[in-house]
PDB file of N, CA and C in Angstrom:
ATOM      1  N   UNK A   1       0.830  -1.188   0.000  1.00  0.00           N
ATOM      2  CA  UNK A   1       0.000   0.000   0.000  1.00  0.00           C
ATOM      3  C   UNK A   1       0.876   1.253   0.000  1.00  0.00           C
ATOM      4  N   UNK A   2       1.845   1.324   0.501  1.00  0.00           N
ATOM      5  CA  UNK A   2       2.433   2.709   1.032  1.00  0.00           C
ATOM      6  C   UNK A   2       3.561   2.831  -0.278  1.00  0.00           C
ATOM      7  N   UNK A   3       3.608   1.549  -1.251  1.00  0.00           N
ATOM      8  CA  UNK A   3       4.644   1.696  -2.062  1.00  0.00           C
ATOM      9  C   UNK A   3       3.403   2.552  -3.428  1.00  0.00           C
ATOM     10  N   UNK A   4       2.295   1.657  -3.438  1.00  0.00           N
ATOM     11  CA  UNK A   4       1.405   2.624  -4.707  1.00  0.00           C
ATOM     12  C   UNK A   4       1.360   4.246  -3.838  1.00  0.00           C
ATOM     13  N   UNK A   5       1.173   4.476  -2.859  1.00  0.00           N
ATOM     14  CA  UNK A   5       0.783   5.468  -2.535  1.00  0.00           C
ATOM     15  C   UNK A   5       2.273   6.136  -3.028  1.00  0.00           C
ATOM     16  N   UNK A   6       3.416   6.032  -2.308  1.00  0.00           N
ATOM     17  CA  UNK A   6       4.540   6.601  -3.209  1.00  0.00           C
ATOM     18  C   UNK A   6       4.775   6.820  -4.306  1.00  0.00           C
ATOM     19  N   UNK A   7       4.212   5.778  -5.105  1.00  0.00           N
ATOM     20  CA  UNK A   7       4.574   5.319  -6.840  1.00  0.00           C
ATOM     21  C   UNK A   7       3.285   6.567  -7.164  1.00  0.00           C
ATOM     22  N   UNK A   8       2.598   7.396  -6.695  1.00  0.00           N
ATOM     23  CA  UNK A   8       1.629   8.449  -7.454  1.00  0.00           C
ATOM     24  C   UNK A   8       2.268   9.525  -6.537  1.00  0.00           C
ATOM     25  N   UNK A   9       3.154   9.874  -5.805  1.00  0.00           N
ATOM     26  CA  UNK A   9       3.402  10.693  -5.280  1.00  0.00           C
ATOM     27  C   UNK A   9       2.748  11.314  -4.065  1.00  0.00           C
ATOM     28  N   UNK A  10       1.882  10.438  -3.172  1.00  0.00           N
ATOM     29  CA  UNK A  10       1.021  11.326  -2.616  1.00  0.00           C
ATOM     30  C   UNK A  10       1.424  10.825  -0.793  1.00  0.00           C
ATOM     31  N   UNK A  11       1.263  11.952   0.003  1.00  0.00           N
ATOM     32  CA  UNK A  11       1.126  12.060   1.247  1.00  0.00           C
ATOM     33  C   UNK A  11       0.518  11.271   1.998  1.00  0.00           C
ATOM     34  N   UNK A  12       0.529  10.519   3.321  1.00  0.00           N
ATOM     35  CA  UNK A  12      -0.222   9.504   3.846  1.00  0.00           C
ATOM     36  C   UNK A  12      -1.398  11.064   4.240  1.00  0.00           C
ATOM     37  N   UNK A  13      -1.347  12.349   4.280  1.00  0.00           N
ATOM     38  CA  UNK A  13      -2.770  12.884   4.616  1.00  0.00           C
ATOM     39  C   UNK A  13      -3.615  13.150   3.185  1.00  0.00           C
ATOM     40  N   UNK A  14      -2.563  13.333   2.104  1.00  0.00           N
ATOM     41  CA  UNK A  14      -3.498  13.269   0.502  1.00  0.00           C
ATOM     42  C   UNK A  14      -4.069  11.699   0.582  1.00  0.00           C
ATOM     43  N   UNK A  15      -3.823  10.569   0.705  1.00  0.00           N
ATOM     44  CA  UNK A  15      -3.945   9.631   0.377  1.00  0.00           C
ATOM     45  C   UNK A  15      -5.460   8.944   1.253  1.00  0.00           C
ATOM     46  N   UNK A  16      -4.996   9.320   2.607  1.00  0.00           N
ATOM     47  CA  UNK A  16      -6.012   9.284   3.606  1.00  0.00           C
ATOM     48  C   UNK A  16      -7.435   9.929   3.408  1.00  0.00           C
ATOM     49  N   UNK A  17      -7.301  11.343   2.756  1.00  0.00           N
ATOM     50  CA  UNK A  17      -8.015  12.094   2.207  1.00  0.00           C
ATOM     51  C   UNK A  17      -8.601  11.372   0.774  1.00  0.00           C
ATOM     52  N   UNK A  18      -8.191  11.188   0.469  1.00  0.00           N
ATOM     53  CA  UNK A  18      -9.133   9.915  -0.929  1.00  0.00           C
ATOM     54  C   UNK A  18      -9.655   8.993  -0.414  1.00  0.00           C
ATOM     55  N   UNK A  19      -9.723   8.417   0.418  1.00  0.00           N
ATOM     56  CA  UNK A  19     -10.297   7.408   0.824  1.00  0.00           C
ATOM     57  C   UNK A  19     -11.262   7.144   1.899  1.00  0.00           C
ATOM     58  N   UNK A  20     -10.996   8.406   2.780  1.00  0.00           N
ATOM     59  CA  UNK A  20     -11.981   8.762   3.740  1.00  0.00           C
ATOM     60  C   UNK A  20     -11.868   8.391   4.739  1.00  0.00           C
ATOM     61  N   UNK A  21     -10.256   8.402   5.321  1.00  0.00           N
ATOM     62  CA  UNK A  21      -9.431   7.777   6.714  1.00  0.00           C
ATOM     63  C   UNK A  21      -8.887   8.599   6.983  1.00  0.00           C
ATOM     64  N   UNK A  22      -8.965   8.449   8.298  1.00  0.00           N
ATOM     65  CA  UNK A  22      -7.900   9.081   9.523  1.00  0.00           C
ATOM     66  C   UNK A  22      -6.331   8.802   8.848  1.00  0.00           C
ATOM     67  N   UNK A  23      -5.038  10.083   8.832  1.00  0.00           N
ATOM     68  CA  UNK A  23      -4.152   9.799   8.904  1.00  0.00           C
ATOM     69  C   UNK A  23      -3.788   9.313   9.219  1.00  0.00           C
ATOM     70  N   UNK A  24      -3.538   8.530  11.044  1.00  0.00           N
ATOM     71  CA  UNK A  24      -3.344   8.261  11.747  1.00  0.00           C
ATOM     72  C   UNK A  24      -3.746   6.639  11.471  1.00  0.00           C
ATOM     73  N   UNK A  25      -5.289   6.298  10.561  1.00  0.00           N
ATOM     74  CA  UNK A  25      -5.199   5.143  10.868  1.00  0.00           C
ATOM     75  C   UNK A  25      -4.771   4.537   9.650  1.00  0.00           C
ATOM     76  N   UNK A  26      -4.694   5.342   8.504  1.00  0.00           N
ATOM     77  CA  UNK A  26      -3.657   4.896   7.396  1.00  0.00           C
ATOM     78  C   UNK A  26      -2.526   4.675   8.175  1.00  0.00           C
ATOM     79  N   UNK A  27      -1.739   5.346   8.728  1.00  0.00           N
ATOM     80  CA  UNK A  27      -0.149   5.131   8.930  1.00  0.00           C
ATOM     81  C   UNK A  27      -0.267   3.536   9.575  1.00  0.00           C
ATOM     82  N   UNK A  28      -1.100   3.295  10.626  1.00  0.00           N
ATOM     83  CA  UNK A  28      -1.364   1.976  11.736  1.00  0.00           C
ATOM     84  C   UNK A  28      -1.232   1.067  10.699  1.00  0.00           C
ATOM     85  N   UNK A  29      -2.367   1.402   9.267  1.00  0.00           N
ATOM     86  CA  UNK A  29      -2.215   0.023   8.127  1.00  0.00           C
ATOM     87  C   UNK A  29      -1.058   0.021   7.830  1.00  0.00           C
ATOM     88  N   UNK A  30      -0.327   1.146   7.253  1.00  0.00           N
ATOM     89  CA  UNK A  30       0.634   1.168   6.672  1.00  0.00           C
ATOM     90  C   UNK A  30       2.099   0.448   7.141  1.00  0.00           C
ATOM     91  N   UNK A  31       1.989   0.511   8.671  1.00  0.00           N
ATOM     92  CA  UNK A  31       3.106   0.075   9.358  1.00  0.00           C
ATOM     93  C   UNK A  31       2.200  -1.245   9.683  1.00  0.00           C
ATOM     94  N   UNK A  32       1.741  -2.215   9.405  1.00  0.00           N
ATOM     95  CA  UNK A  32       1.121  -3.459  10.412  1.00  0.00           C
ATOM     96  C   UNK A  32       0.936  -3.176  11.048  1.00  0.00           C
ATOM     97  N   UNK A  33       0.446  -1.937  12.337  1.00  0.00           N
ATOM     98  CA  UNK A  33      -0.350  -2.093  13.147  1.00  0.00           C
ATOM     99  C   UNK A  33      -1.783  -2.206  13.468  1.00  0.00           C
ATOM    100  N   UNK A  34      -2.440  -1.850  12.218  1.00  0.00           N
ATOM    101  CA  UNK A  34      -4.153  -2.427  12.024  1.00  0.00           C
ATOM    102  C   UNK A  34      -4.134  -2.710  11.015  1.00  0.00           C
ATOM    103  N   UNK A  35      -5.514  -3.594  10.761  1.00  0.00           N
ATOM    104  CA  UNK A  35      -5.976  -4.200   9.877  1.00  0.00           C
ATOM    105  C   UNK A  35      -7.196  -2.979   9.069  1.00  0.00           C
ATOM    106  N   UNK A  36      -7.094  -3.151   8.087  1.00  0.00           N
ATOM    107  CA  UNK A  36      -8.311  -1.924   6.988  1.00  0.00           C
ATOM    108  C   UNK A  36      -9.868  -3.407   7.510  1.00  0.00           C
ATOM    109  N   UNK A  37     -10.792  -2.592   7.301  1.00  0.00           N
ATOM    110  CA  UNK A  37     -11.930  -2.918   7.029  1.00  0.00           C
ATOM    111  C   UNK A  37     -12.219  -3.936   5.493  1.00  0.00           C
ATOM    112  N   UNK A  38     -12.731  -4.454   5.280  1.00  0.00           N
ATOM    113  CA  UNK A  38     -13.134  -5.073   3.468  1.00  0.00           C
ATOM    114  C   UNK A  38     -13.211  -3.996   3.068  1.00  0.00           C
ATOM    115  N   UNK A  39     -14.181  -3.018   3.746  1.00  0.00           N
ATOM    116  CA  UNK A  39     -14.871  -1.961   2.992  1.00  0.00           C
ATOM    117  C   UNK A  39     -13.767  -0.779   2.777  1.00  0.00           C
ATOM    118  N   UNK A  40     -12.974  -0.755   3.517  1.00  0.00           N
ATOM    119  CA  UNK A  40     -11.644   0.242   3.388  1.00  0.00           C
ATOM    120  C   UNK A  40     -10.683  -0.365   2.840  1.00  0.00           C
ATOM    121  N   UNK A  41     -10.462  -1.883   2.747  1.00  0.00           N
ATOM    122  CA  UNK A  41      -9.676  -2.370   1.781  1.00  0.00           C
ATOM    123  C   UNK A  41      -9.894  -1.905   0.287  1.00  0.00           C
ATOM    124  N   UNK A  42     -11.035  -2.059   0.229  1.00  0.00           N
ATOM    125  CA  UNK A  42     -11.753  -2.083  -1.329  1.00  0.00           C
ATOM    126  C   UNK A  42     -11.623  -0.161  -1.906  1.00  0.00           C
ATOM    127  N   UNK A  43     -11.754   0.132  -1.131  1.00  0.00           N
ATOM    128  CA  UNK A  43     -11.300   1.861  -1.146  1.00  0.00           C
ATOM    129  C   UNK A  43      -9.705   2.363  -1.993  1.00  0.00           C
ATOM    130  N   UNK A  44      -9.514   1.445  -1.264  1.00  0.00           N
ATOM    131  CA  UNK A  44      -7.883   1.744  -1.086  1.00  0.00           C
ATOM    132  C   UNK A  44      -7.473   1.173  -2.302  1.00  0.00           C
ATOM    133  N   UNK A  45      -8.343  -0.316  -2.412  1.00  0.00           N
ATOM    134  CA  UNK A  45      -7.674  -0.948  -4.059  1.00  0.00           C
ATOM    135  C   UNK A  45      -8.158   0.273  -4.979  1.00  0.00           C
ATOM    136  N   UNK A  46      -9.069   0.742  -4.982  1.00  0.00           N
ATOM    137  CA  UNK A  46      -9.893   1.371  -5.797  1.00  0.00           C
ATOM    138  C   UNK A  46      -9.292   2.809  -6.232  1.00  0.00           C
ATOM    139  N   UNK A  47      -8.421   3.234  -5.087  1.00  0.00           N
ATOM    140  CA  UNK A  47      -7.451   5.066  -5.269  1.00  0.00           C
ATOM    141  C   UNK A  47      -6.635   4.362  -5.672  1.00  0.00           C
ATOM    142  N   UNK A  48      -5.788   3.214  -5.450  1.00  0.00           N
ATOM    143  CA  UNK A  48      -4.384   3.079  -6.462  1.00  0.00           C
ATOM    144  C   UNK A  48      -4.760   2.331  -7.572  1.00  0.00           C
ATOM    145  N   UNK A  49      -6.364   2.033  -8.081  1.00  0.00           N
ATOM    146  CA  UNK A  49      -6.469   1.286  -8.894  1.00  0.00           C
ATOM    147  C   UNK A  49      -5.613  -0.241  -9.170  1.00  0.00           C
ATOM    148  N   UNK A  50      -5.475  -0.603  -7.997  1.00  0.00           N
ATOM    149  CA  UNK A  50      -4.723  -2.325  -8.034  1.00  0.00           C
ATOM    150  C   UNK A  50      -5.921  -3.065  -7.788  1.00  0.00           C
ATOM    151  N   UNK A  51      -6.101  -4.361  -7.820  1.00  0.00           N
ATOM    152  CA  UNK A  51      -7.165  -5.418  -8.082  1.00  0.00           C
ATOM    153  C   UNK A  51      -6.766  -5.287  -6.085  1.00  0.00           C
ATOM    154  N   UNK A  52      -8.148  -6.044  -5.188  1.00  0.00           N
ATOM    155  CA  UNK A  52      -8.051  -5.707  -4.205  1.00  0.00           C
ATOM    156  C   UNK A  52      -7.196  -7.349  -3.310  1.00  0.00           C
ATOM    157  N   UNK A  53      -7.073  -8.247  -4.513  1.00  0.00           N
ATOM    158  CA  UNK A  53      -6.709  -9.512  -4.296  1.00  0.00           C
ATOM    159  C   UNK A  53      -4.848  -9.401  -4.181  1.00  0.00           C
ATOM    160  N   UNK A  54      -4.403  -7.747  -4.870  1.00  0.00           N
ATOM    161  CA  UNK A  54      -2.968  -7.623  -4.183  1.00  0.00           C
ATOM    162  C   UNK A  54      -2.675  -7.324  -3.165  1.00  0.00           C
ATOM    163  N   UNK A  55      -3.387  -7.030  -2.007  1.00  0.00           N
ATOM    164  CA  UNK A  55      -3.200  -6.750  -1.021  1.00  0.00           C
ATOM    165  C   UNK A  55      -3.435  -8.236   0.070  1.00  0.00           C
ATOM    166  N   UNK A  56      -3.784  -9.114  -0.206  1.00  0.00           N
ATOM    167  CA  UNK A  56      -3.978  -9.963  -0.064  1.00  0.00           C
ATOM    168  C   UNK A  56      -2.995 -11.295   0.202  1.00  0.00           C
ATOM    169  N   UNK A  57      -2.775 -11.741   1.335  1.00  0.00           N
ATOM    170  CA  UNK A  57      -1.628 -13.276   1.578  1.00  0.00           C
ATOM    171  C   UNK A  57      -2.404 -13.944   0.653  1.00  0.00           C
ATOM    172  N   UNK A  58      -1.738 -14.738  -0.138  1.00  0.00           N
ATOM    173  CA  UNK A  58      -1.925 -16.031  -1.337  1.00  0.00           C
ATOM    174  C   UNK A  58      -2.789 -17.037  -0.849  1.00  0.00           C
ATOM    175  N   UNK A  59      -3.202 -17.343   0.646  1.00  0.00           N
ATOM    176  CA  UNK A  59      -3.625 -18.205   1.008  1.00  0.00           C
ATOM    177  C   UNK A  59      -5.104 -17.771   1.428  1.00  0.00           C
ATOM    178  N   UNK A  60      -5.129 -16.428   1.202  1.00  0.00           N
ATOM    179  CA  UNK A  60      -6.387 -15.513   1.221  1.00  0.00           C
ATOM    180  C   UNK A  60      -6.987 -15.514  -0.419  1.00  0.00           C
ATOM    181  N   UNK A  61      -6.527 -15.272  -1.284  1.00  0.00           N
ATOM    182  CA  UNK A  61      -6.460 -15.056  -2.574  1.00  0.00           C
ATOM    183  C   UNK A  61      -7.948 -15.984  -3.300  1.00  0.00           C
ATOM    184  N   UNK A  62      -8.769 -15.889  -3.401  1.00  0.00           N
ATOM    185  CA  UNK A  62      -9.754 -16.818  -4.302  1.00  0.00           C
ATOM    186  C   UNK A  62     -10.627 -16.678  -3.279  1.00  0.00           C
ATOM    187  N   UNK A  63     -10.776 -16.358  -2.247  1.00  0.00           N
ATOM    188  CA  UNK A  63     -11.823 -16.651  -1.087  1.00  0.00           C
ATOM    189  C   UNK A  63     -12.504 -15.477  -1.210  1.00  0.00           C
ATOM    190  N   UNK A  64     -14.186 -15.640  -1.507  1.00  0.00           N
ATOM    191  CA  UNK A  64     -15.275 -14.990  -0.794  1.00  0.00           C
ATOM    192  C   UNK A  64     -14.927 -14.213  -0.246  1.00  0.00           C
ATOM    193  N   UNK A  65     -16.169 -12.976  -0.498  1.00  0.00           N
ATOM    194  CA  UNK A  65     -15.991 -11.727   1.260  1.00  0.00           C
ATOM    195  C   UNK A  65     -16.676 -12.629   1.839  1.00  0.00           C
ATOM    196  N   UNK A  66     -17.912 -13.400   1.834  1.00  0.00           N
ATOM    197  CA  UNK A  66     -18.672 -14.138   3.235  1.00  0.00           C
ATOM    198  C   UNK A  66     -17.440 -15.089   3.562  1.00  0.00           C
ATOM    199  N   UNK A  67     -17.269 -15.818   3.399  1.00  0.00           N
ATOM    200  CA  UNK A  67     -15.750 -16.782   3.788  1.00  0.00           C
ATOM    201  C   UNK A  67     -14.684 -16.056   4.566  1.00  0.00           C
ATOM    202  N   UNK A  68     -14.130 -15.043   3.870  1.00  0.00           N
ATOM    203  CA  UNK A  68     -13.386 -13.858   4.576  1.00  0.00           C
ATOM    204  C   UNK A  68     -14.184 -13.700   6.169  1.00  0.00           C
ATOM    205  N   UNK A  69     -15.079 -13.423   5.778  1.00  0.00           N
ATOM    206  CA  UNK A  69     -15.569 -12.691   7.289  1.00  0.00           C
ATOM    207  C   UNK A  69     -16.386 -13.681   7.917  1.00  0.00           C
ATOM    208  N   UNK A  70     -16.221 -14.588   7.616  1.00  0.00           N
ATOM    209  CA  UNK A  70     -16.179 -16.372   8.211  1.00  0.00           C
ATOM    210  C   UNK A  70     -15.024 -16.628   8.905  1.00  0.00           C
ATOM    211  N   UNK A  71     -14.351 -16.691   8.388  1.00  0.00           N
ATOM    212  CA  UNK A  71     -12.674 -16.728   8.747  1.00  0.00           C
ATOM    213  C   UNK A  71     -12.312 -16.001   9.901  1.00  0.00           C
ATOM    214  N   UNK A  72     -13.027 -14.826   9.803  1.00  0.00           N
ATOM    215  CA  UNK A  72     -12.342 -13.809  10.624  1.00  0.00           C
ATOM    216  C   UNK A  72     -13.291 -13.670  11.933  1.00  0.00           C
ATOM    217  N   UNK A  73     -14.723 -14.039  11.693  1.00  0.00           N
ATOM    218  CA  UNK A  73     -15.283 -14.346  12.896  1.00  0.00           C
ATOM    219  C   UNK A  73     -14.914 -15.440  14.005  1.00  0.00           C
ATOM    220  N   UNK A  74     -14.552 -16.588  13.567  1.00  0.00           N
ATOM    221  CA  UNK A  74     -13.953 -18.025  13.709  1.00  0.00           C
ATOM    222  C   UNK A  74     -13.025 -17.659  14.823  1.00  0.00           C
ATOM    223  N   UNK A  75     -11.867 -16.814  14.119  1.00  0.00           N
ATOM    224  CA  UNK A  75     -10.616 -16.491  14.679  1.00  0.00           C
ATOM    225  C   UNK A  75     -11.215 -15.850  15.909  1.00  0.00           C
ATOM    226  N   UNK A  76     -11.531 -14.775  15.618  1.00  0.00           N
ATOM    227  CA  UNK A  76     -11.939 -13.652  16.551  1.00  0.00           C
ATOM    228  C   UNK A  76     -12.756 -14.736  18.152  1.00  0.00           C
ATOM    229  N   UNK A  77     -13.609 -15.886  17.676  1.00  0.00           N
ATOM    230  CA  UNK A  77     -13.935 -16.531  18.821  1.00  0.00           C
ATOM    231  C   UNK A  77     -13.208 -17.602  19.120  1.00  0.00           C
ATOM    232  N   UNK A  78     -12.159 -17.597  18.557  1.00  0.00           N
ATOM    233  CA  UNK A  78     -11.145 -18.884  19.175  1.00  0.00           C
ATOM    234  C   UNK A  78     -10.050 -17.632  19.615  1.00  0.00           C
ATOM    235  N   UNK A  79      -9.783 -16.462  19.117  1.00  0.00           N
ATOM    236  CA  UNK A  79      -8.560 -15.972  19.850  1.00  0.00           C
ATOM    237  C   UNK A  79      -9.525 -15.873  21.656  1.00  0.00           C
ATOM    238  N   UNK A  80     -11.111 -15.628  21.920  1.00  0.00           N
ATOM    239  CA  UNK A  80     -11.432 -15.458  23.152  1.00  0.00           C
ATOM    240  C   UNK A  80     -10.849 -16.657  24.086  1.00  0.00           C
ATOM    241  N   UNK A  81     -10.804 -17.737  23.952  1.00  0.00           N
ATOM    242  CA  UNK A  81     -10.791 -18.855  24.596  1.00  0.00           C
ATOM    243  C   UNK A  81      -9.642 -19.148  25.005  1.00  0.00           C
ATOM    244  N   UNK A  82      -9.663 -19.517  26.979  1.00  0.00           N
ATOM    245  CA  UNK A  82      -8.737 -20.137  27.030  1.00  0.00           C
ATOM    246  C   UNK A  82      -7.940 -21.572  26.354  1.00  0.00           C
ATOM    247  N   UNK A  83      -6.780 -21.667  27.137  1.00  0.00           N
ATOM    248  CA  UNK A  83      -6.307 -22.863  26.459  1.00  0.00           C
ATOM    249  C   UNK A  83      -6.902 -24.061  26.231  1.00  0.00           C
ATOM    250  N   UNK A  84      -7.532 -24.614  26.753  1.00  0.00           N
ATOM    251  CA  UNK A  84      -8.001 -25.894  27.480  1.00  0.00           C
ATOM    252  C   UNK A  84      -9.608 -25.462  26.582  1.00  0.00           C
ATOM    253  N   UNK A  85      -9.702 -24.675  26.541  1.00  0.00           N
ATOM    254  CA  UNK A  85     -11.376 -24.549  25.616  1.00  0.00           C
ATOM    255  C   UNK A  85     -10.729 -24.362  24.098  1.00  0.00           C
ATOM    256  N   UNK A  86      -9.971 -24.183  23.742  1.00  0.00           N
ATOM    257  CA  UNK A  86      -9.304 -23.928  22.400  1.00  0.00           C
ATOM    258  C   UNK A  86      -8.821 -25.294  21.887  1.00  0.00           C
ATOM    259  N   UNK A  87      -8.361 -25.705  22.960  1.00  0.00           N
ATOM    260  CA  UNK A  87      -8.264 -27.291  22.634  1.00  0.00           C
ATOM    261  C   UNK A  87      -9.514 -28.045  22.316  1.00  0.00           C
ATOM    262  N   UNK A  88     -10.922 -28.340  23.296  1.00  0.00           N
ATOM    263  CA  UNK A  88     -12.102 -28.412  23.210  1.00  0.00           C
ATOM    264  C   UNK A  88     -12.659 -28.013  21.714  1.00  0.00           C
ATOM    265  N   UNK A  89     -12.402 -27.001  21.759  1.00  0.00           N
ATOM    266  CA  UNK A  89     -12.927 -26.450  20.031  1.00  0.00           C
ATOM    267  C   UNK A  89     -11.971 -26.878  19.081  1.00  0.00           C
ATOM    268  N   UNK A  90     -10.831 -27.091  19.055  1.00  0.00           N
ATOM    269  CA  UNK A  90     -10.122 -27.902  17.832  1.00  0.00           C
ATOM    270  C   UNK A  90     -10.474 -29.227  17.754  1.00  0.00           C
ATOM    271  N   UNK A  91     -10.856 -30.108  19.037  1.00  0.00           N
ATOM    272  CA  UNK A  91     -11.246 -31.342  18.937  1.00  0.00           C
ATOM    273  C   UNK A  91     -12.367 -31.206  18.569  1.00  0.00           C
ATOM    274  N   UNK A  92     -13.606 -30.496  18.313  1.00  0.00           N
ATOM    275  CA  UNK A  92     -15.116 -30.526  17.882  1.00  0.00           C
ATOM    276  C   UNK A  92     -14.876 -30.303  16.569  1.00  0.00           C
ATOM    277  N   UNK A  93     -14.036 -28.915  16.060  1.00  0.00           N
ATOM    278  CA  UNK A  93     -13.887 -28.754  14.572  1.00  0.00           C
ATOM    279  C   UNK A  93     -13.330 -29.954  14.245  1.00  0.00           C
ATOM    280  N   UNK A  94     -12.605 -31.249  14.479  1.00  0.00           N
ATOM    281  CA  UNK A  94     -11.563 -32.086  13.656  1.00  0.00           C
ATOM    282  C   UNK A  94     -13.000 -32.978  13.528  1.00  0.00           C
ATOM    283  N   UNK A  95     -13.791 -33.733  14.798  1.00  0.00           N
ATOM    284  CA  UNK A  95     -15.131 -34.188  14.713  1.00  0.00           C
ATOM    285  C   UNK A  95     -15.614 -33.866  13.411  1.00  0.00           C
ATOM    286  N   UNK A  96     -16.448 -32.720  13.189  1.00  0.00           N
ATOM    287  CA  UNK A  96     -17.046 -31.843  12.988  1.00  0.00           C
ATOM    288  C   UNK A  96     -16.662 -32.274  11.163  1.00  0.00           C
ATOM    289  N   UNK A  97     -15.470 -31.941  10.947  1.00  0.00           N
ATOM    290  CA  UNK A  97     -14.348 -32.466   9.884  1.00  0.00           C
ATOM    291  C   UNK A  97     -14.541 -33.754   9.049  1.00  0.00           C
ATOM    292  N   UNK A  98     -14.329 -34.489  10.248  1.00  0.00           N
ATOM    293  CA  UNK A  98     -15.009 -35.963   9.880  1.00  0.00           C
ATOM    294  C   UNK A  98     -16.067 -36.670   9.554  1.00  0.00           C
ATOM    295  N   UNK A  99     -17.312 -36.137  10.278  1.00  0.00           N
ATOM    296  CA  UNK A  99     -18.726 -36.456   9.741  1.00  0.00           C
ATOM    297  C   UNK A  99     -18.993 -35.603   8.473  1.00  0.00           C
ATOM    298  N   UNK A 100     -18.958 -34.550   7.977  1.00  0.00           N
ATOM    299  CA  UNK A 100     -18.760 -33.661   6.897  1.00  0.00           C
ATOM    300  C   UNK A 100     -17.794 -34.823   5.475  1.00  0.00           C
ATOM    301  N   UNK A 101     -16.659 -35.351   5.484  1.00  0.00           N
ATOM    302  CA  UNK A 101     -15.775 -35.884   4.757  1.00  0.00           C
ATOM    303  C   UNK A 101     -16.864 -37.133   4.466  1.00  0.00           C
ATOM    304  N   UNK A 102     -17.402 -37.822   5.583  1.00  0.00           N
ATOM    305  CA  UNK A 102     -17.580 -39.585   5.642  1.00  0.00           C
ATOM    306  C   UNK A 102     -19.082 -38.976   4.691  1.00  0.00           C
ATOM    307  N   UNK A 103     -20.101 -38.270   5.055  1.00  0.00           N
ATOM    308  CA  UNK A 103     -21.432 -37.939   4.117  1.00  0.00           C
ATOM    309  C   UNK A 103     -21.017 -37.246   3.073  1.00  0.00           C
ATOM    310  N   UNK A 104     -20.115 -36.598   3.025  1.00  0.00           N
ATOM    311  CA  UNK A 104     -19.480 -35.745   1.593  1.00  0.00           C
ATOM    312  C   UNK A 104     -19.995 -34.576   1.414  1.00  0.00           C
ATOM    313  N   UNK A 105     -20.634 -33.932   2.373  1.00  0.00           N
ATOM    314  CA  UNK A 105     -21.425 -32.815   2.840  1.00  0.00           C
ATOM    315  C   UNK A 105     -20.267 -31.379   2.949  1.00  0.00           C
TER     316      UNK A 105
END
């Protein structure tokens, strides 16, 4: 992100200003310290004109926004859980895994 934003010449407050963000929380994306929204992702592909799938880890790449924000709900309730319940929930998802594979569901 911060390399297209360079490659047109523009300021993290010009740039912020196209897109309809806080300076402040451009710079956070810009350095890994937050994550953009879909909806501010898609912004952002959209001012440097790049497809929004470059911003994207490869292992993200082909997946759905509902899947995406499947994914990210998932996480978000397994990062709550202690250890011992995180375990609990990996053993239900592997279950879970298995009856799904054996019906082909």
């Amino acid at each position: 992100m911060r390399e297209g934003r360079k490659a047109r010449g523009w300021t993290q407050e010009e740039m912020a200003g196209r897109i309809g963000m806080a300076t402040q929380s451009l710079s956070n994306v810009e350095r890994g310290q937050a994550l953009p929204s879909l909806e501010t992702l898609a912004r952002i592909a959209e001012v440097l004109e790049m497809p929004i799938s470059w911003f994207l880890p490869s292992d993200v790449k082909g997946k759905s926004e509902q899947r995406l924000a499947l994914d990210a709900r998932i996480s978000t309730l397994v990062a709550a859980l202690d250890d011992r319940e995180a375990e609990v929930a990996a053993g239900l998802l592997a279950v879970l895994l298995r009856v799904y594979s054996r019906s082909g569901g």
